[in-house]
Protein backbone atom coordinates (compact mmCIF):
# COMPACT_ATOMS: atom_id res chain seq x y z
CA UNK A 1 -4.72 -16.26 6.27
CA UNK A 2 -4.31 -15.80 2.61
CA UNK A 3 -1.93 -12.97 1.29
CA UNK A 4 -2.38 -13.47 -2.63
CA UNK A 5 0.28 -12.61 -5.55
CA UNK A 6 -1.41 -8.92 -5.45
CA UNK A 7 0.22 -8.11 -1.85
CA UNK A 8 3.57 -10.03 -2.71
CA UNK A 9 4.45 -8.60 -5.83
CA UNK A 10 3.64 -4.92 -4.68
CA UNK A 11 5.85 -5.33 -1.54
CA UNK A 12 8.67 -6.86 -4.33
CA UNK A 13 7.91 -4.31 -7.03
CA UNK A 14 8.27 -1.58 -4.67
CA UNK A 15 11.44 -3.25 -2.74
CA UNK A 16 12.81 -3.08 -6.27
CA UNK A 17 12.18 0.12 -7.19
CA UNK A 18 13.79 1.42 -3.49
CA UNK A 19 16.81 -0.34 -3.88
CA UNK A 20 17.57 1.24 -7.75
CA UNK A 21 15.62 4.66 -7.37
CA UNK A 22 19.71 6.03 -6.83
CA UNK A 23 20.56 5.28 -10.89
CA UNK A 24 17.00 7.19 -11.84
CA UNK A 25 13.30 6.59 -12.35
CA UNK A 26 12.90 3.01 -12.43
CA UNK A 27 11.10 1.50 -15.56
CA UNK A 28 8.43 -1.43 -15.61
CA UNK A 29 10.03 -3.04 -17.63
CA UNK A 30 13.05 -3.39 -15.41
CA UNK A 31 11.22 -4.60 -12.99
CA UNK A 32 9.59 -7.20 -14.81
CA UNK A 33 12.78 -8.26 -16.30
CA UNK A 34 14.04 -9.06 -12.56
CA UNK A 35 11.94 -9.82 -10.48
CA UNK A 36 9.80 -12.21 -13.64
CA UNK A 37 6.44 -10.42 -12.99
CA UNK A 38 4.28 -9.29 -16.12
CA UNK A 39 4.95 -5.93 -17.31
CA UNK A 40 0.46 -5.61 -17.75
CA UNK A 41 0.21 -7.11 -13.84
CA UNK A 42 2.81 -4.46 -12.45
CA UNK A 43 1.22 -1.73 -14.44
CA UNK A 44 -2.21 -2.32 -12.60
CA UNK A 45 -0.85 -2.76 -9.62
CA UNK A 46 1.14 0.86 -9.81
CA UNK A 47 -1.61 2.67 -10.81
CA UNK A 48 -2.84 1.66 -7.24
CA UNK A 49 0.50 2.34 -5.59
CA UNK A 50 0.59 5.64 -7.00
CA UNK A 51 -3.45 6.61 -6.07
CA UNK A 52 -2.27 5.88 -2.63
CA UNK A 53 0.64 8.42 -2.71
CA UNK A 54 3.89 5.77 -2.45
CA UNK A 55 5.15 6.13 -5.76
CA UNK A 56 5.50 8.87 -8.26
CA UNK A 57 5.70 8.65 -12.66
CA UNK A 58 8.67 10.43 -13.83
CA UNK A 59 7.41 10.90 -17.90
CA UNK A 60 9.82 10.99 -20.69
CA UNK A 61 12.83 9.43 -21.63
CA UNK A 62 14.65 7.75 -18.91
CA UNK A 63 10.89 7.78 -17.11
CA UNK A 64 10.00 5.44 -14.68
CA UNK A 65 8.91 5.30 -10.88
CA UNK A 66 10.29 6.93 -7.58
CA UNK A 67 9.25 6.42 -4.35
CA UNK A 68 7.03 9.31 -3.52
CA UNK A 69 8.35 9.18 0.22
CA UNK A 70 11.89 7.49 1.72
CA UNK A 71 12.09 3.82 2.12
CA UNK A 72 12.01 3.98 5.94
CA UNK A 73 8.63 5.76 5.74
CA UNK A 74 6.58 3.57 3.97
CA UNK A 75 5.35 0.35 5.40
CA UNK A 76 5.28 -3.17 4.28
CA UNK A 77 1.50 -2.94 5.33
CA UNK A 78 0.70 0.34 3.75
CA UNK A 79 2.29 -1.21 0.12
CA UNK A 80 -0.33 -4.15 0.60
CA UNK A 81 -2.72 -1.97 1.59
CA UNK A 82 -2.41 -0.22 -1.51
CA UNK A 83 -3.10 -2.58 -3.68
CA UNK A 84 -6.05 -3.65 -2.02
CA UNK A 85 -4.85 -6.72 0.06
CA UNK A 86 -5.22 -7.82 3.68
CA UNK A 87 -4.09 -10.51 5.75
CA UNK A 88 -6.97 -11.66 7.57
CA UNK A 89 -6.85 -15.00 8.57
CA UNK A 90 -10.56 -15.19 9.91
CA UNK A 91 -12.86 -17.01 7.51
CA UNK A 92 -15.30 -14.40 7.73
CA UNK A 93 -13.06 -11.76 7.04
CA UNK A 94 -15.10 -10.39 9.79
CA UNK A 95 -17.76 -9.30 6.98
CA UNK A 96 -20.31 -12.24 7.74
CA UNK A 97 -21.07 -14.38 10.61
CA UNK A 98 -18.54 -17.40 10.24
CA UNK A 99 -20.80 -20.38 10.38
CA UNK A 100 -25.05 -20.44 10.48
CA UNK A 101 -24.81 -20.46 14.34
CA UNK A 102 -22.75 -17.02 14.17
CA UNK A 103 -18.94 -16.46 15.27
CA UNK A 104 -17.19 -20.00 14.73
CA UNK A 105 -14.93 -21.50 18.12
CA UNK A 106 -11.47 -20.12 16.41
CA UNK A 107 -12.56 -16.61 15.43
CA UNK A 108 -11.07 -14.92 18.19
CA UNK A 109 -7.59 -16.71 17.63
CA UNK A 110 -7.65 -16.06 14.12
CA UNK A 111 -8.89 -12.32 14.68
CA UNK A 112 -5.97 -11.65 16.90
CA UNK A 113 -3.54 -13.22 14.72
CA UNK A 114 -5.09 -10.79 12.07
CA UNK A 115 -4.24 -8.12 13.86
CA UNK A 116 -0.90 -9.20 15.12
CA UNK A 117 0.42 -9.92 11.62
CA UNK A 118 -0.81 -6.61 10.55
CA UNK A 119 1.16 -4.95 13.31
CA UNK A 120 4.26 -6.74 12.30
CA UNK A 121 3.33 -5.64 8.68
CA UNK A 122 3.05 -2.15 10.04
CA UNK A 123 6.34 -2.11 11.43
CA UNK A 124 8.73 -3.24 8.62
CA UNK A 125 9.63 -0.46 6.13
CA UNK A 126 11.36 -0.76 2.80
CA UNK A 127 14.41 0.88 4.51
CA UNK A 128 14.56 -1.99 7.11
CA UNK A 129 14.49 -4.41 4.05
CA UNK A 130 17.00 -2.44 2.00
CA UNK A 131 19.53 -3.23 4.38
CA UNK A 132 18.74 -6.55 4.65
CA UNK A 133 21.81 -9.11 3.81
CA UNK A 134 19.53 -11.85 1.93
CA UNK A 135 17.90 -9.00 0.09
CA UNK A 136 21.66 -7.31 -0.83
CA UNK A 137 22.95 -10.58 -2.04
CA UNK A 138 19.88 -11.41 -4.15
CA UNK A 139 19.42 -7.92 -5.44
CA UNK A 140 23.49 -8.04 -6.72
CA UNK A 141 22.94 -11.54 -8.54
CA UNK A 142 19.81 -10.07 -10.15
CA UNK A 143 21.82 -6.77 -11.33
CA UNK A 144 24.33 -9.65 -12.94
CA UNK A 145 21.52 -11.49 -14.66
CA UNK A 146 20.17 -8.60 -16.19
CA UNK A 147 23.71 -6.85 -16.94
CA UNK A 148 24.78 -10.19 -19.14
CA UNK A 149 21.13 -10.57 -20.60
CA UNK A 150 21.55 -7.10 -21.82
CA UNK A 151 25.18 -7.81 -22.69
CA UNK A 152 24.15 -11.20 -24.53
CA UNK A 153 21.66 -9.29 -26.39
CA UNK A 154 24.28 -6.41 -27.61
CA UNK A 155 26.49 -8.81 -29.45
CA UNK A 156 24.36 -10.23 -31.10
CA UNK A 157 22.68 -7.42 -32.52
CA UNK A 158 26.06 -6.68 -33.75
CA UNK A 159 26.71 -10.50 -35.02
C-alpha cells in the first residue's frame, strides 16, 4: 500500500484550513507557513480540491479558501480522492494481471485490505479530526510558531 505526499498533504492542507476557516478565508500561504508544505505544491493540489467541490476561493483581500461543505461532511477518503490518490495495496492496482501466470497468491489479502482501509478512510471526517486532542494541541503550538515568527519579523522591520 503506498499513500504518497499527494494524499497526505491534502488531508493536512484541508485539516488546516477546517480548523482556521472561523478567523476567515484561509490563505496558501498560511498554510505553507505551518504545516512546511510549498506554497506551488498546495496550489496544485487545491485546484483539484476545489474541481471536486470541497473547497471554495474567496478573491480579494483577506482571500483565501473555505470549506465548500462542513467538516463532518467531507471524508478523509473523498480529500484523497480528490487529489487523485488511492490506497491500494495490491501490486496490480487491480489494472494488470499481478505476475505472468495472472492473479499472484496474496492478491486477495491485499485486495481486501484495499478495501478495508478505504472504508476506514470513508468514515473519518475532518470534524472527527477537529476534535481530536493530538490535533488541538499541535494545531495551538503551530498558531504560537507562526504568531512569534510574525512577531519576530515586526520588530525588526521597525529596528
Amino acid at each position: 500500500m503506498k499513500l504518497t505526499s499527494k494524499g497526505r498533504y491534502a488531508v493536512t492542507a484541508m485539516l488546516d484550513v477546517a480548523l482556521h476557516q472561523a478567523q476567515g478565508p484561509v490563505c496558501l500561504a498560511d498554510i505553507s507557513e505551518r504545516q512546511h508544505i510549498s506554497l506551488s505544491y498546495l496550489e496544485q493540489l487545491f485546484s483539484k480540491l476545489r474541481k471536486a467541490l470541497l473547497v471554495r476561493s474567496v478573491r480579494g483581500p483577506g482571500g483565501g479558501y473555505q470549506l465548500a461543505k462542513d467538516a463532518v461532511d467531507i471524508s478523509i477518503g473523498a480529500v484523497i480522492a480528490a487529489v487523485n490518490d488511492s490506497v491500494v495495496a495490491t501490486k496490480c492496482k487491480g489494472e494488470k494481471p499481478c505476475s505472468p501466470s495472472g492473479r499472484c497468491l496474496t492478491h486477495s489479502l491485499w485486495n481486501d485490505f484495499s478495501k478495508k482501509m478505504q472504508q476506514f478512510l470513508d468514515s473519518v471526517t475532518l470534524g472527527e479530526l477537529m476534535e481530536n486532542a493530538d490535533v488541538k494541541e499541535i494545531s495551538s503550538k503551530q498558531n504560537m510558531v507562526q504568531e512569534l515568527q510574525s512577531d519576530i519579523l515586526h520588530i525588526n522591520q521597525l529596528g
